[in-house]
N, C-alpha and C. Protein backbone atom coordinates (compact mmCIF):
# COMPACT_ATOMS: atom_id res chain seq x y z
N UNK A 1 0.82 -1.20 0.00
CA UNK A 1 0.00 0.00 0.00
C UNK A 1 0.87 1.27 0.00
N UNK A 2 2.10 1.21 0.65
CA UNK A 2 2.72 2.27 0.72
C UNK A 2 3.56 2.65 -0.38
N UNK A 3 3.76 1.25 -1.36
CA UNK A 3 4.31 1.39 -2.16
C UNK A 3 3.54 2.22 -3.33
N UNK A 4 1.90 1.75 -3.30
CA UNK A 4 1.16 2.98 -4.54
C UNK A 4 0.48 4.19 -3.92
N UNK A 5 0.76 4.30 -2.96
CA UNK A 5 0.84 5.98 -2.23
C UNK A 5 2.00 6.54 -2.78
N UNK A 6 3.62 6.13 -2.73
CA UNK A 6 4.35 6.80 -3.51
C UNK A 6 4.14 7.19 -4.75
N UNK A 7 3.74 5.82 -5.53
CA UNK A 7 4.06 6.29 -6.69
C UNK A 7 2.58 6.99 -6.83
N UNK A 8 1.49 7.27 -6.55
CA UNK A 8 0.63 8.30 -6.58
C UNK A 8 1.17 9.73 -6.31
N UNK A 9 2.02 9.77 -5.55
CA UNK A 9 2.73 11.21 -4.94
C UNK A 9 3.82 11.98 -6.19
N UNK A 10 4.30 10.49 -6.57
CA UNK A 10 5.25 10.81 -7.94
C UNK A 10 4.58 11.27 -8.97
N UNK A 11 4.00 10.60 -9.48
CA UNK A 11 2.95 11.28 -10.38
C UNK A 11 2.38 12.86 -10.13
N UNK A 12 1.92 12.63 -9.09
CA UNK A 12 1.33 13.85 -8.64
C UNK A 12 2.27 14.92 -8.85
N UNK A 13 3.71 14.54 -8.75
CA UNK A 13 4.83 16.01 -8.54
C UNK A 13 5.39 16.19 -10.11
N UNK A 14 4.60 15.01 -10.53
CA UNK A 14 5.42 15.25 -12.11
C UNK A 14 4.59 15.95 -13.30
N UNK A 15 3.04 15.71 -12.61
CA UNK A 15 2.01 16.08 -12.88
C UNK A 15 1.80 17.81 -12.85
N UNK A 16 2.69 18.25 -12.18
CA UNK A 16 2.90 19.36 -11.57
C UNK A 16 3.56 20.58 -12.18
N UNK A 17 5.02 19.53 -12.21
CA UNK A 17 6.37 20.13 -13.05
C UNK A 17 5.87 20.10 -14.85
N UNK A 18 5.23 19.38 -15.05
CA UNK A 18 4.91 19.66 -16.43
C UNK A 18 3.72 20.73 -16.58
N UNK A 19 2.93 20.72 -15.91
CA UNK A 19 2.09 22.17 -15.78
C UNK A 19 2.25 23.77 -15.68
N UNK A 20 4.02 23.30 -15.19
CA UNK A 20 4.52 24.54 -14.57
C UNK A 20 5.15 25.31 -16.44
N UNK A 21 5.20 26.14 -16.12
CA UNK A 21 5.48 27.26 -17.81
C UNK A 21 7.09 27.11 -17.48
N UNK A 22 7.63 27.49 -18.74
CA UNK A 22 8.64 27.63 -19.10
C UNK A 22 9.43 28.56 -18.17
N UNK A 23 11.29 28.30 -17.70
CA UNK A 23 11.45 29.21 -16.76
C UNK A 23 11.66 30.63 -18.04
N UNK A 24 11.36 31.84 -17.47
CA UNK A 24 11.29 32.79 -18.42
C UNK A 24 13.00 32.89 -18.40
N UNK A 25 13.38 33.80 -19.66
CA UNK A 25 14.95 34.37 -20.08
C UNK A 25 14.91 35.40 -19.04
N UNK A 26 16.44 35.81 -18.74
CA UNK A 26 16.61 36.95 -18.51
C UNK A 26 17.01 38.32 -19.76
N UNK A 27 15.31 39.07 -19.18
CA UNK A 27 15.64 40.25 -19.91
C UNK A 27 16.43 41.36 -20.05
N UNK A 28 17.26 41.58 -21.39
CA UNK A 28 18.31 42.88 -21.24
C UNK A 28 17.44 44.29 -21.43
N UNK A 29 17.48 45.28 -20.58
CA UNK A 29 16.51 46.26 -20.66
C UNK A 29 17.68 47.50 -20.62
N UNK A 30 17.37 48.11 -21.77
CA UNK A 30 17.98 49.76 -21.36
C UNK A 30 17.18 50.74 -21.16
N UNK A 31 16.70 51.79 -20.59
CA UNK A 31 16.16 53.06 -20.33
C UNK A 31 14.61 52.23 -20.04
N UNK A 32 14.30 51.21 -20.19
CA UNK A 32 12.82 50.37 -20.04
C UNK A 32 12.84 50.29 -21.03
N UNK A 33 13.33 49.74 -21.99
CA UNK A 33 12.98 49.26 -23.34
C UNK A 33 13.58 48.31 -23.69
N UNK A 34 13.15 47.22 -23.66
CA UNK A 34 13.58 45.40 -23.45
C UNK A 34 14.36 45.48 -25.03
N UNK A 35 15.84 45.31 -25.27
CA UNK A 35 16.48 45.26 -25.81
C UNK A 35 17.04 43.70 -26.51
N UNK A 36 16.70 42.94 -25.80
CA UNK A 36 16.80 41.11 -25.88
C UNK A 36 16.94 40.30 -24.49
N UNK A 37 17.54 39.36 -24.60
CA UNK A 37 17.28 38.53 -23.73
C UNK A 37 18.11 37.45 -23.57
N UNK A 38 18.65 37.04 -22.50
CA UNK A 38 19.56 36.31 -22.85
C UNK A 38 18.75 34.70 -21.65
N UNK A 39 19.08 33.84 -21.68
CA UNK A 39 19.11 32.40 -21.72
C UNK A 39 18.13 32.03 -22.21
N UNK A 40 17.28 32.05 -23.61
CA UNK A 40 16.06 31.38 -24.41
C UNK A 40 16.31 30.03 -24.58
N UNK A 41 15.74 29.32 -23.73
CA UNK A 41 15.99 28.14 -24.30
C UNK A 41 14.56 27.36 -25.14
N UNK A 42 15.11 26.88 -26.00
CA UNK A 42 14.56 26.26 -27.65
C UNK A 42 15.12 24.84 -27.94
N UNK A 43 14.55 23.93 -27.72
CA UNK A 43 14.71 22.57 -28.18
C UNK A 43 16.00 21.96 -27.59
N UNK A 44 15.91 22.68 -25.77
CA UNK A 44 17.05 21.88 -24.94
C UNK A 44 18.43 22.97 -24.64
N UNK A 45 18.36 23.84 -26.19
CA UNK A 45 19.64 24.68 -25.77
C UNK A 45 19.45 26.46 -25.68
N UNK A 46 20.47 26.92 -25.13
CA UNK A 46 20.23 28.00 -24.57
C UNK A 46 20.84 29.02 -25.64
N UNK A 47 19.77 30.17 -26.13
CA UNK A 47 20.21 31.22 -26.81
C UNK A 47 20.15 32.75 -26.11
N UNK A 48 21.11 33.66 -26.81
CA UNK A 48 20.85 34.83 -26.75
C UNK A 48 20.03 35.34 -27.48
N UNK A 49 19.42 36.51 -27.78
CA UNK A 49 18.51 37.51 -28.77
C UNK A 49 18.74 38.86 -28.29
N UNK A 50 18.92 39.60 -29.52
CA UNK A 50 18.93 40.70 -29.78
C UNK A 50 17.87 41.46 -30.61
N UNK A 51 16.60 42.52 -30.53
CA UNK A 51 15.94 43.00 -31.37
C UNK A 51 16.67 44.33 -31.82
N UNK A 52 16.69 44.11 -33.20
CA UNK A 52 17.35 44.98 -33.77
C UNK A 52 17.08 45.69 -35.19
N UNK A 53 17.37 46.88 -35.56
CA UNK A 53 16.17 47.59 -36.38
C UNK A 53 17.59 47.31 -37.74
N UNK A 54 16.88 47.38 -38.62
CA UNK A 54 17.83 47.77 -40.13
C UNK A 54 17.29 46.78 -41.23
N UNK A 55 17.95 46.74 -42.19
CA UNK A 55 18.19 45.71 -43.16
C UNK A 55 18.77 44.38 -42.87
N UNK A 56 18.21 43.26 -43.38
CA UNK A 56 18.69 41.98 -43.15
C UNK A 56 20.08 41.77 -43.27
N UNK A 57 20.47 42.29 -44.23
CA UNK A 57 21.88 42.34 -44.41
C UNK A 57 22.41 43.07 -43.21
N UNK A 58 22.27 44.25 -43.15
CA UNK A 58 22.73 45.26 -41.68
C UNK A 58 22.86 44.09 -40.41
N UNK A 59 21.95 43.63 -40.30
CA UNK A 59 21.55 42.87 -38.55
C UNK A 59 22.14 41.47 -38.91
N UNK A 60 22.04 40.95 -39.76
CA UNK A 60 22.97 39.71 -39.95
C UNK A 60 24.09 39.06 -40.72
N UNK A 61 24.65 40.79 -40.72
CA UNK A 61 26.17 40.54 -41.51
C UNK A 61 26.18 39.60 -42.82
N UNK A 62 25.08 39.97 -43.30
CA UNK A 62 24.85 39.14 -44.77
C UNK A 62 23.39 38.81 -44.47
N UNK A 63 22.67 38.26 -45.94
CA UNK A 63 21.04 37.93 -46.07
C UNK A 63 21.25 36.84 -47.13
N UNK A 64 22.04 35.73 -46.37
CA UNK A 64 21.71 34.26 -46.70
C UNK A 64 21.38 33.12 -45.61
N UNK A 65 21.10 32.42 -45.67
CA UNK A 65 20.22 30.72 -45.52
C UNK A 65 21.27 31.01 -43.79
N UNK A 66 22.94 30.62 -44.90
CA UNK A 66 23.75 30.28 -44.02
C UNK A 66 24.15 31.52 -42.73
N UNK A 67 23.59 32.97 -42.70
CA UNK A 67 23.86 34.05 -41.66
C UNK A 67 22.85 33.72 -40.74
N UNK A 68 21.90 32.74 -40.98
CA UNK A 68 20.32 32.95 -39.95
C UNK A 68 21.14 31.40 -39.08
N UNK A 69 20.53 31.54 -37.72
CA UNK A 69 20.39 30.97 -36.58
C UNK A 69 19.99 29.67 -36.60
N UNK A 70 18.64 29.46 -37.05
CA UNK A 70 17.61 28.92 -37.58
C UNK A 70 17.91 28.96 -39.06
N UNK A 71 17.31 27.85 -39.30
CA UNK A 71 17.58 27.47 -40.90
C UNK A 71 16.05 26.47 -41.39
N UNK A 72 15.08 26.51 -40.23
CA UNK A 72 14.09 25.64 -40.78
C UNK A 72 12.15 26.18 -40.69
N UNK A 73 11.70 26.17 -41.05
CA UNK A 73 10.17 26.76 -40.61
C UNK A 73 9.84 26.14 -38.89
N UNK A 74 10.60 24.92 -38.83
CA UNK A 74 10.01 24.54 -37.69
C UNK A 74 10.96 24.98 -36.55
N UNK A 75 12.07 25.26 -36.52
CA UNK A 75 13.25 25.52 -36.02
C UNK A 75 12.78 27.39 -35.79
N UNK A 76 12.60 27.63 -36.40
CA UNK A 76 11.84 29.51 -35.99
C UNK A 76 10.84 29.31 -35.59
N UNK A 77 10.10 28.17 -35.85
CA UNK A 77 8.58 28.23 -35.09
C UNK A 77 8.85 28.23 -33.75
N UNK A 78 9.76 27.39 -33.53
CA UNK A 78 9.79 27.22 -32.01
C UNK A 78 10.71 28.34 -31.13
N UNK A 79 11.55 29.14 -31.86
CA UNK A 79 12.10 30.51 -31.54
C UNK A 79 10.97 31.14 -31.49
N UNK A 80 10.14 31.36 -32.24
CA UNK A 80 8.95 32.51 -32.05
C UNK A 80 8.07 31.96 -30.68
N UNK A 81 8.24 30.71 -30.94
CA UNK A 81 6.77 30.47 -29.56
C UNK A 81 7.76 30.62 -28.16
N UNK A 82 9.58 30.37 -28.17
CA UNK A 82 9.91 30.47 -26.83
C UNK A 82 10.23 31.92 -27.12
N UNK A 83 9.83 33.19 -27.53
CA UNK A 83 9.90 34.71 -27.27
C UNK A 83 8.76 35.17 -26.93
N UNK A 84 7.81 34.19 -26.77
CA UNK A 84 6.06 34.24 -26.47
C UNK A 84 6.29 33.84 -24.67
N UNK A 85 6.79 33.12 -24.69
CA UNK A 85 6.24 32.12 -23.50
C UNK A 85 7.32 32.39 -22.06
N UNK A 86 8.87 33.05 -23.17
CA UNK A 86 9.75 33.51 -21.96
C UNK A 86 10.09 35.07 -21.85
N UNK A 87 10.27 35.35 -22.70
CA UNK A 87 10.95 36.88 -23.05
C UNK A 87 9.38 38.05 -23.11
N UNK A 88 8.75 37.39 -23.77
CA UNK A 88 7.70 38.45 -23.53
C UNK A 88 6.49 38.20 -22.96
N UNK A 89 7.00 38.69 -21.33
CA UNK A 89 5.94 38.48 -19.95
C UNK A 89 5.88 39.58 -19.42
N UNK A 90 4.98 40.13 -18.45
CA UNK A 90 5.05 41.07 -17.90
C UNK A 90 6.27 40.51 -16.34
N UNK A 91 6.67 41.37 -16.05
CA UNK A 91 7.51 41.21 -14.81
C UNK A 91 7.84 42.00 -14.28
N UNK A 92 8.47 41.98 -12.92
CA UNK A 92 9.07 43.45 -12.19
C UNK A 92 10.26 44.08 -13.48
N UNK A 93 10.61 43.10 -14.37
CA UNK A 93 11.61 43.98 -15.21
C UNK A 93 10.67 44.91 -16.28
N UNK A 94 9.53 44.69 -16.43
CA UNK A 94 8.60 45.28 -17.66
C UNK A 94 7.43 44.88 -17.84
N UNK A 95 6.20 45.36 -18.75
CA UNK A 95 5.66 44.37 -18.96
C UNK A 95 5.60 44.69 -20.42
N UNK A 96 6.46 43.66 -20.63
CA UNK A 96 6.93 43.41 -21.94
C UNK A 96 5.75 42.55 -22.82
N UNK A 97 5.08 42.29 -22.33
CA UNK A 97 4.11 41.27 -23.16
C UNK A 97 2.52 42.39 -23.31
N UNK A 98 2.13 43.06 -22.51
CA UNK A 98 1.07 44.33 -22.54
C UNK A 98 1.02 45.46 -23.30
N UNK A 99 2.92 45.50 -22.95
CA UNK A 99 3.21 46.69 -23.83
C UNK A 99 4.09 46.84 -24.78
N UNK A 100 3.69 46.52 -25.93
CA UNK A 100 4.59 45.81 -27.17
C UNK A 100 5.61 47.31 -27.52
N UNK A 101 4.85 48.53 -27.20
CA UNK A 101 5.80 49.68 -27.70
C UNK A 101 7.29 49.49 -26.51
N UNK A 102 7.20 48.78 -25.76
CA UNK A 102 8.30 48.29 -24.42
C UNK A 102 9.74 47.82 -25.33
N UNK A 103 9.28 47.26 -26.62
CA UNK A 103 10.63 46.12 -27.20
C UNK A 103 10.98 47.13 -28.07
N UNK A 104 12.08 47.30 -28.15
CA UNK A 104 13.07 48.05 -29.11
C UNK A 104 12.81 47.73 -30.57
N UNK A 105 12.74 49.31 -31.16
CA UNK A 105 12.27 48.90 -32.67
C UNK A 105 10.84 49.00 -32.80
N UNK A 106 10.19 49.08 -32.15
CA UNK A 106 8.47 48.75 -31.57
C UNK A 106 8.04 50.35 -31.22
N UNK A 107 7.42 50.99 -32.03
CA UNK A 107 7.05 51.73 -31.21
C UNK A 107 5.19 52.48 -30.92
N UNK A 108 4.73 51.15 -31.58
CA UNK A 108 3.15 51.06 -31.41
C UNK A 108 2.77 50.55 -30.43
N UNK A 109 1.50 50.93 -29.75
CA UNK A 109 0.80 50.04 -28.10
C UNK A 109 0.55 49.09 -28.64
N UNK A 110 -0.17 49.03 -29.89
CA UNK A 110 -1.46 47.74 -30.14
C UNK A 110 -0.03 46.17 -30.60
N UNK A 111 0.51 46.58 -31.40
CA UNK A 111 1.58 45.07 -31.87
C UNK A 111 2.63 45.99 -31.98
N UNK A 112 3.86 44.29 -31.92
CA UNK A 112 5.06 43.98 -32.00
C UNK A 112 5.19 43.17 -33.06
N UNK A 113 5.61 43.49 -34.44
CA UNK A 113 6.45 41.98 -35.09
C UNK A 113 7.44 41.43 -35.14
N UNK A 114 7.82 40.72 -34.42
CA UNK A 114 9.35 40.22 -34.35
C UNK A 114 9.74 39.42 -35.31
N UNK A 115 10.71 39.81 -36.25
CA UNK A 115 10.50 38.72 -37.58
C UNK A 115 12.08 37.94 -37.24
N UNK A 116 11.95 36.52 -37.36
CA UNK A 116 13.05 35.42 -37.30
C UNK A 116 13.50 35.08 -38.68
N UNK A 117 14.17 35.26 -39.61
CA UNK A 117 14.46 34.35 -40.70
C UNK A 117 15.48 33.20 -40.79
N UNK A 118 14.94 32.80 -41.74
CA UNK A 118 15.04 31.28 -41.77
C UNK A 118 15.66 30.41 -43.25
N UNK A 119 15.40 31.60 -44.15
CA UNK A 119 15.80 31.37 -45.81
C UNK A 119 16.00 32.43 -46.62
N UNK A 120 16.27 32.34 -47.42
CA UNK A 120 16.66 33.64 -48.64
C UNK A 120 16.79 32.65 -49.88
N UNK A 121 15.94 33.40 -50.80
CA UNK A 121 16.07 33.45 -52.21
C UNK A 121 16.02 34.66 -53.02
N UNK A 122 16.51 34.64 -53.77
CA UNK A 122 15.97 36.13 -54.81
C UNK A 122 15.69 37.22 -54.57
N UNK A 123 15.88 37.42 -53.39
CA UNK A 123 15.93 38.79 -52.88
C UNK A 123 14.64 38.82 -51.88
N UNK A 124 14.52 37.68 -51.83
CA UNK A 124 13.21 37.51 -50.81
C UNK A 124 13.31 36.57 -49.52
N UNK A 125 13.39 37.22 -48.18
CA UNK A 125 13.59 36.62 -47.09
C UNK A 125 12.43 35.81 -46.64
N UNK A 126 12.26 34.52 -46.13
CA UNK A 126 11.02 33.71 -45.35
C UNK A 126 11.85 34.00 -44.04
N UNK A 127 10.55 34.48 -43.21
CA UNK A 127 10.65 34.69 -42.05
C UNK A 127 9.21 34.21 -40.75
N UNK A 128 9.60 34.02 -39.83
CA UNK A 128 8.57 33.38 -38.82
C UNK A 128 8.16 34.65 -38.10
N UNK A 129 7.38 35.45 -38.18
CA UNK A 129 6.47 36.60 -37.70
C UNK A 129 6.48 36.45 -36.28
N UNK A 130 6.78 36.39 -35.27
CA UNK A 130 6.20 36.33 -33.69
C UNK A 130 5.44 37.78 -33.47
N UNK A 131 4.18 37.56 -33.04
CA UNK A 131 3.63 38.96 -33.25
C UNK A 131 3.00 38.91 -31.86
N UNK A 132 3.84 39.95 -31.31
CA UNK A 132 3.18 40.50 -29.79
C UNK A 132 2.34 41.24 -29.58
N UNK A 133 1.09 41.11 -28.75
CA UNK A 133 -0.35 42.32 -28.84
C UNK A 133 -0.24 42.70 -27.87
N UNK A 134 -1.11 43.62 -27.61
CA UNK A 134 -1.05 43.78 -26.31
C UNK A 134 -2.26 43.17 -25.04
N UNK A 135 -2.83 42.76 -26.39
CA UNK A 135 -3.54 41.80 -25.68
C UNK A 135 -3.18 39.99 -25.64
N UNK A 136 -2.36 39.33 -24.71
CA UNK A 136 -1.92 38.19 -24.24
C UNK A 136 -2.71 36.55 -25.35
N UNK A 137 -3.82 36.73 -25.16
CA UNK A 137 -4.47 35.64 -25.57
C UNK A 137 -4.47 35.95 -27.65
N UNK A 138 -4.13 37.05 -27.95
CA UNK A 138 -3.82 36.83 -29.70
C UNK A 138 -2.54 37.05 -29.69
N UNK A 139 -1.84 37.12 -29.06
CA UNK A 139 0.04 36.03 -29.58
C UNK A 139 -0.24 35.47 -30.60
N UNK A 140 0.30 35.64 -31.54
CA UNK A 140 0.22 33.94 -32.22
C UNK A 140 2.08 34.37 -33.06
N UNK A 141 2.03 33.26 -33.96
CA UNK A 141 3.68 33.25 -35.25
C UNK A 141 2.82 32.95 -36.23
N UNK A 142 3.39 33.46 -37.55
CA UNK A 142 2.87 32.84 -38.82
C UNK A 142 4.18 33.43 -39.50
N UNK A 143 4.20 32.10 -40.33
CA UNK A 143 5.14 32.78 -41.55
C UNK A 143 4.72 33.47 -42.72
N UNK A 144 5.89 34.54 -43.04
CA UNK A 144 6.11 35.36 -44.28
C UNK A 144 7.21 35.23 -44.97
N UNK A 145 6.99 36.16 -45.86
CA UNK A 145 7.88 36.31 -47.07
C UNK A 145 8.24 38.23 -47.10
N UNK A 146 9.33 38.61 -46.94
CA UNK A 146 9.65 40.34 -47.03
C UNK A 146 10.96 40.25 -48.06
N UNK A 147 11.27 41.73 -48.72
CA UNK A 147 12.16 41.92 -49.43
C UNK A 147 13.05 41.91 -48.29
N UNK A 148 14.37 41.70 -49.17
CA UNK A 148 15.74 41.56 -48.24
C UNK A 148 16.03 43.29 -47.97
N UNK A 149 15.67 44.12 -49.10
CA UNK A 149 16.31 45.44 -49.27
C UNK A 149 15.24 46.01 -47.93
N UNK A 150 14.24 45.48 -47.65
CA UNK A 150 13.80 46.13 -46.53
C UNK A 150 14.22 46.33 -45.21
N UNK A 151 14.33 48.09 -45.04
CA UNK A 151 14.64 48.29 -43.69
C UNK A 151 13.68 48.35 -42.40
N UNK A 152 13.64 47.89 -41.23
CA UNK A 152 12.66 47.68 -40.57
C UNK A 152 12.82 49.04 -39.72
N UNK A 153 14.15 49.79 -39.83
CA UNK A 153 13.85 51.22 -39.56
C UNK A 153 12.18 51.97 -39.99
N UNK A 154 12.48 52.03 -41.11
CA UNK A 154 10.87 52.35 -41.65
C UNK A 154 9.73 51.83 -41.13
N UNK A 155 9.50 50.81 -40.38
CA UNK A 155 8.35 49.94 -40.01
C UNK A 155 8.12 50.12 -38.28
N UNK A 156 6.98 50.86 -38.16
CA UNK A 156 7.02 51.40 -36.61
C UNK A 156 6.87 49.78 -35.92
N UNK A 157 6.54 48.82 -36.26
CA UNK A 157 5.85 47.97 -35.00
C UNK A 157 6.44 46.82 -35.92
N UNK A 158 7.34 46.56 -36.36
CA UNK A 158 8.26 45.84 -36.97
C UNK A 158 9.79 45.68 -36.49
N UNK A 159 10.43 44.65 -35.92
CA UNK A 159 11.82 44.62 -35.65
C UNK A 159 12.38 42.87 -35.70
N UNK A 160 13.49 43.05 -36.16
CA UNK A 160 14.56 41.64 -36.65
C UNK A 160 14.57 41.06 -35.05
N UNK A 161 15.13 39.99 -34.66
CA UNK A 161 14.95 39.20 -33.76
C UNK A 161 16.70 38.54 -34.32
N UNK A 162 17.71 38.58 -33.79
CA UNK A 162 19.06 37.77 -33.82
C UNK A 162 19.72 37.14 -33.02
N UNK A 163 19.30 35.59 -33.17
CA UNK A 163 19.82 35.22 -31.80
C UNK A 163 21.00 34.44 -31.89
N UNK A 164 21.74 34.39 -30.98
CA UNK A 164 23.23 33.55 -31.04
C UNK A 164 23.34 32.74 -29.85
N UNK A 165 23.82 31.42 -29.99
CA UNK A 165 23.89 30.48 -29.12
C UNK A 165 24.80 30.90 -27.79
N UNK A 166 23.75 30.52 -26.55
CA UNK A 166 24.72 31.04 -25.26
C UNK A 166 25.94 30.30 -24.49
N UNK A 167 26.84 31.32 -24.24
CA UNK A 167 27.71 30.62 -23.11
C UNK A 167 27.67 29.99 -22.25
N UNK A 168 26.37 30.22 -21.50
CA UNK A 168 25.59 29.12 -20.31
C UNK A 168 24.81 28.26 -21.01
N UNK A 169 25.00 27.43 -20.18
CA UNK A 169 24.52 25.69 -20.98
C UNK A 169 22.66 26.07 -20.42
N UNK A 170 21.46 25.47 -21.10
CA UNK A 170 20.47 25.93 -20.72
C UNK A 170 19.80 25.05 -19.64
N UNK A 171 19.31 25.23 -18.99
CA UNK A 171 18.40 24.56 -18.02
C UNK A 171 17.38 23.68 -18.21
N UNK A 172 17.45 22.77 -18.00
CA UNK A 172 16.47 21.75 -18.32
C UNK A 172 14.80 22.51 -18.16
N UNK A 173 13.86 22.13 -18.76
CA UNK A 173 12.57 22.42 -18.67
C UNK A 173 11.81 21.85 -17.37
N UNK A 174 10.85 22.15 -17.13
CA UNK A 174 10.17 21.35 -16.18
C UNK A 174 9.90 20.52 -16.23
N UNK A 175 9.22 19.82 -17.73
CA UNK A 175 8.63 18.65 -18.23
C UNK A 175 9.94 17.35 -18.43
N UNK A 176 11.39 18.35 -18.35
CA UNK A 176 12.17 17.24 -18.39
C UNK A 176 12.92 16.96 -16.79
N UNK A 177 12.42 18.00 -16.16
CA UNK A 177 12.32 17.16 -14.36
C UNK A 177 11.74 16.25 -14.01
N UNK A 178 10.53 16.66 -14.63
CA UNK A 178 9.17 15.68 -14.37
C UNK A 178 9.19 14.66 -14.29
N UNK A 179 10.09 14.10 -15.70
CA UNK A 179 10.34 12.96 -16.70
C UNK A 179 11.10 12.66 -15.72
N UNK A 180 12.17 13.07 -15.00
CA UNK A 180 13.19 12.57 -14.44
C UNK A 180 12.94 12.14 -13.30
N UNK A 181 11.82 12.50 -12.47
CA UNK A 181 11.53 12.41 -10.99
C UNK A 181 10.46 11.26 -11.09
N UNK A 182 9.65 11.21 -12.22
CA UNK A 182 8.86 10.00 -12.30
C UNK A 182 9.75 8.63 -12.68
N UNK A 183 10.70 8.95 -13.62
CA UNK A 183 11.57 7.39 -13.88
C UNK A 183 12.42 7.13 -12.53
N UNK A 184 12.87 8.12 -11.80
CA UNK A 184 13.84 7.72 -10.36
C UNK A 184 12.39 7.36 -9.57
N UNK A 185 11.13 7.74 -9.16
CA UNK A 185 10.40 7.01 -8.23
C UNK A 185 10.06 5.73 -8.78
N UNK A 186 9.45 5.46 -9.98
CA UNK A 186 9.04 4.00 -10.26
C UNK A 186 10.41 3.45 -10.03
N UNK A 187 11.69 3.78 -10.33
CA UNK A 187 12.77 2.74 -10.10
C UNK A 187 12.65 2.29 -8.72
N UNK A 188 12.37 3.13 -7.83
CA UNK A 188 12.87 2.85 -6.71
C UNK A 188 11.54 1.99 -6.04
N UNK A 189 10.39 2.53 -6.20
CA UNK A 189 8.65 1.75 -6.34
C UNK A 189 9.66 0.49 -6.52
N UNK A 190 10.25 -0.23 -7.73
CA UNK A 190 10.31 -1.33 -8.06
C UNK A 190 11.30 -1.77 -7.71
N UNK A 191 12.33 -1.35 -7.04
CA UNK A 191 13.67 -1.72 -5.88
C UNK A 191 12.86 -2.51 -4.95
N UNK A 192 12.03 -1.24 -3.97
CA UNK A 192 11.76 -1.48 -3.05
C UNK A 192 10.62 -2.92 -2.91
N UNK A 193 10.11 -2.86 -4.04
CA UNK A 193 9.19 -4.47 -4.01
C UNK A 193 10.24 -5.14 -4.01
N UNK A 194 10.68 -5.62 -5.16
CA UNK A 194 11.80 -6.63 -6.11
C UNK A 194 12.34 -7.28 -4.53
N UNK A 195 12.94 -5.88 -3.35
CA UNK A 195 13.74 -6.40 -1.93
C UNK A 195 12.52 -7.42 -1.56
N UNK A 196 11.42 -6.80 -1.29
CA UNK A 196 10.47 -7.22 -0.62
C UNK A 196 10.14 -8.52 -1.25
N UNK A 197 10.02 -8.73 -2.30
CA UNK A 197 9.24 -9.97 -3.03
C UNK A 197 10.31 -11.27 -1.96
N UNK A 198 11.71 -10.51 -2.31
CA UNK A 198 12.61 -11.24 -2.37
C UNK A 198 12.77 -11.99 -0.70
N UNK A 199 12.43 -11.05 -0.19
CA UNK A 199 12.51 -11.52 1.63
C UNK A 199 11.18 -12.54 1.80
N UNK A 200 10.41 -12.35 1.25
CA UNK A 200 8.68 -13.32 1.42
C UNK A 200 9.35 -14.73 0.75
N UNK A 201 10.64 -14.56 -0.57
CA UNK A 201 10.04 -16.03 -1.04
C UNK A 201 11.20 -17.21 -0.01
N UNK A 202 11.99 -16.30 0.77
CA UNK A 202 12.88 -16.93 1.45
C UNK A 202 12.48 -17.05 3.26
N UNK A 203 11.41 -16.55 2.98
CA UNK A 203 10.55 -16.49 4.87
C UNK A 203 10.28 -18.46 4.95
């Protein structure tokens, strides 16, 4: 009995840790105007980001395949959804997620577009849109297509997104605690019988 009270308890804590949100990045803020962010972590590893205004070429020292971060639709998808879920929250540093004119390059209340690219052809960049409102529940990403020659100077509620892999190794997620605290209790759930079976068949 005591043995599926634990593992009810395990469950229960793992049940928990996967419920729990993403730990947020730490935000770089100058004068209150959230400038990037540094530990994003995206598919296990930890990035920096920088929002930054200009031409593709300007912000990524060239406007090919091989200057972008990301190189895949699904690989920016998931950059755009972890700048949703960590970097743009409200917090004692801002509230960066309410008030989209808050992110550098941004200087409308109602949206933020944070554009990620991901490809170049012909003078035409594909990019993953992360579009911040100021209202929380219409977040969403969708992909586009923009000229390369475009400067996002010109574009009030438009800014590049450049992120570079961090020096600090990233932190595991919650869901991969979870994972971890449920496989160490059933091990041990099944230690602790396996002893037990083992003392009954020798009584």
């Amino acid at each position: 009995m005591k043995m599926i009270k634990g593992l009810y308890a395990t469950v229960a804590l793992a049940s928990a840790l996967v419920a729990m949100p993403a730990v947020a990045a730490t935000p770089i803020v100058s004068s209150g105007k959230l400038m990037g962010a540094t530990g994003v972590t995206i598919g296990g590893a930890s990035y920096d980001v920088a929002f930054l205004d200009g031409t593709c070429s300007s912000v990524f020292g060239g406007c090919s395949t091989s200057n972008f971060t990301f190189t895949t639709l699904s690989s920016a998808f998931a950059a755009g959804n972890a700048l949703l879920s960590q970097v743009f929250v409200d917090s004692a540093a801002g509230a960066f997620d309410t008030h989209p004119n808050l992110t550098n390059g941004c200087s409308t209340s109602i949206v933020c577009n944070i554009l990620i690219p991901f490809a170049e052809g012909n003078g035409v960049v594909l990019v993953k849109d992360t579009v911040n409102t100021a209202t929380s529940s219409l977040d969403f990403t969708v992909p586009l297509a923009i000229s390369a020659n475009v400067s996002t100077k010109s574009l009030p509620s438009v800014v590049y997104a450049k992120f570079t892999p961090s020096l600090t190794a990233a932190v595991p997620e919650p869901g991969t605690w979870a994972m971890m605290l449920a496989g160490f209790g059933a091990m041990g759930a099944a230690l602790r019988y396996r002893k037990r079976s083992t003392k009954l068949s020798f009584a």
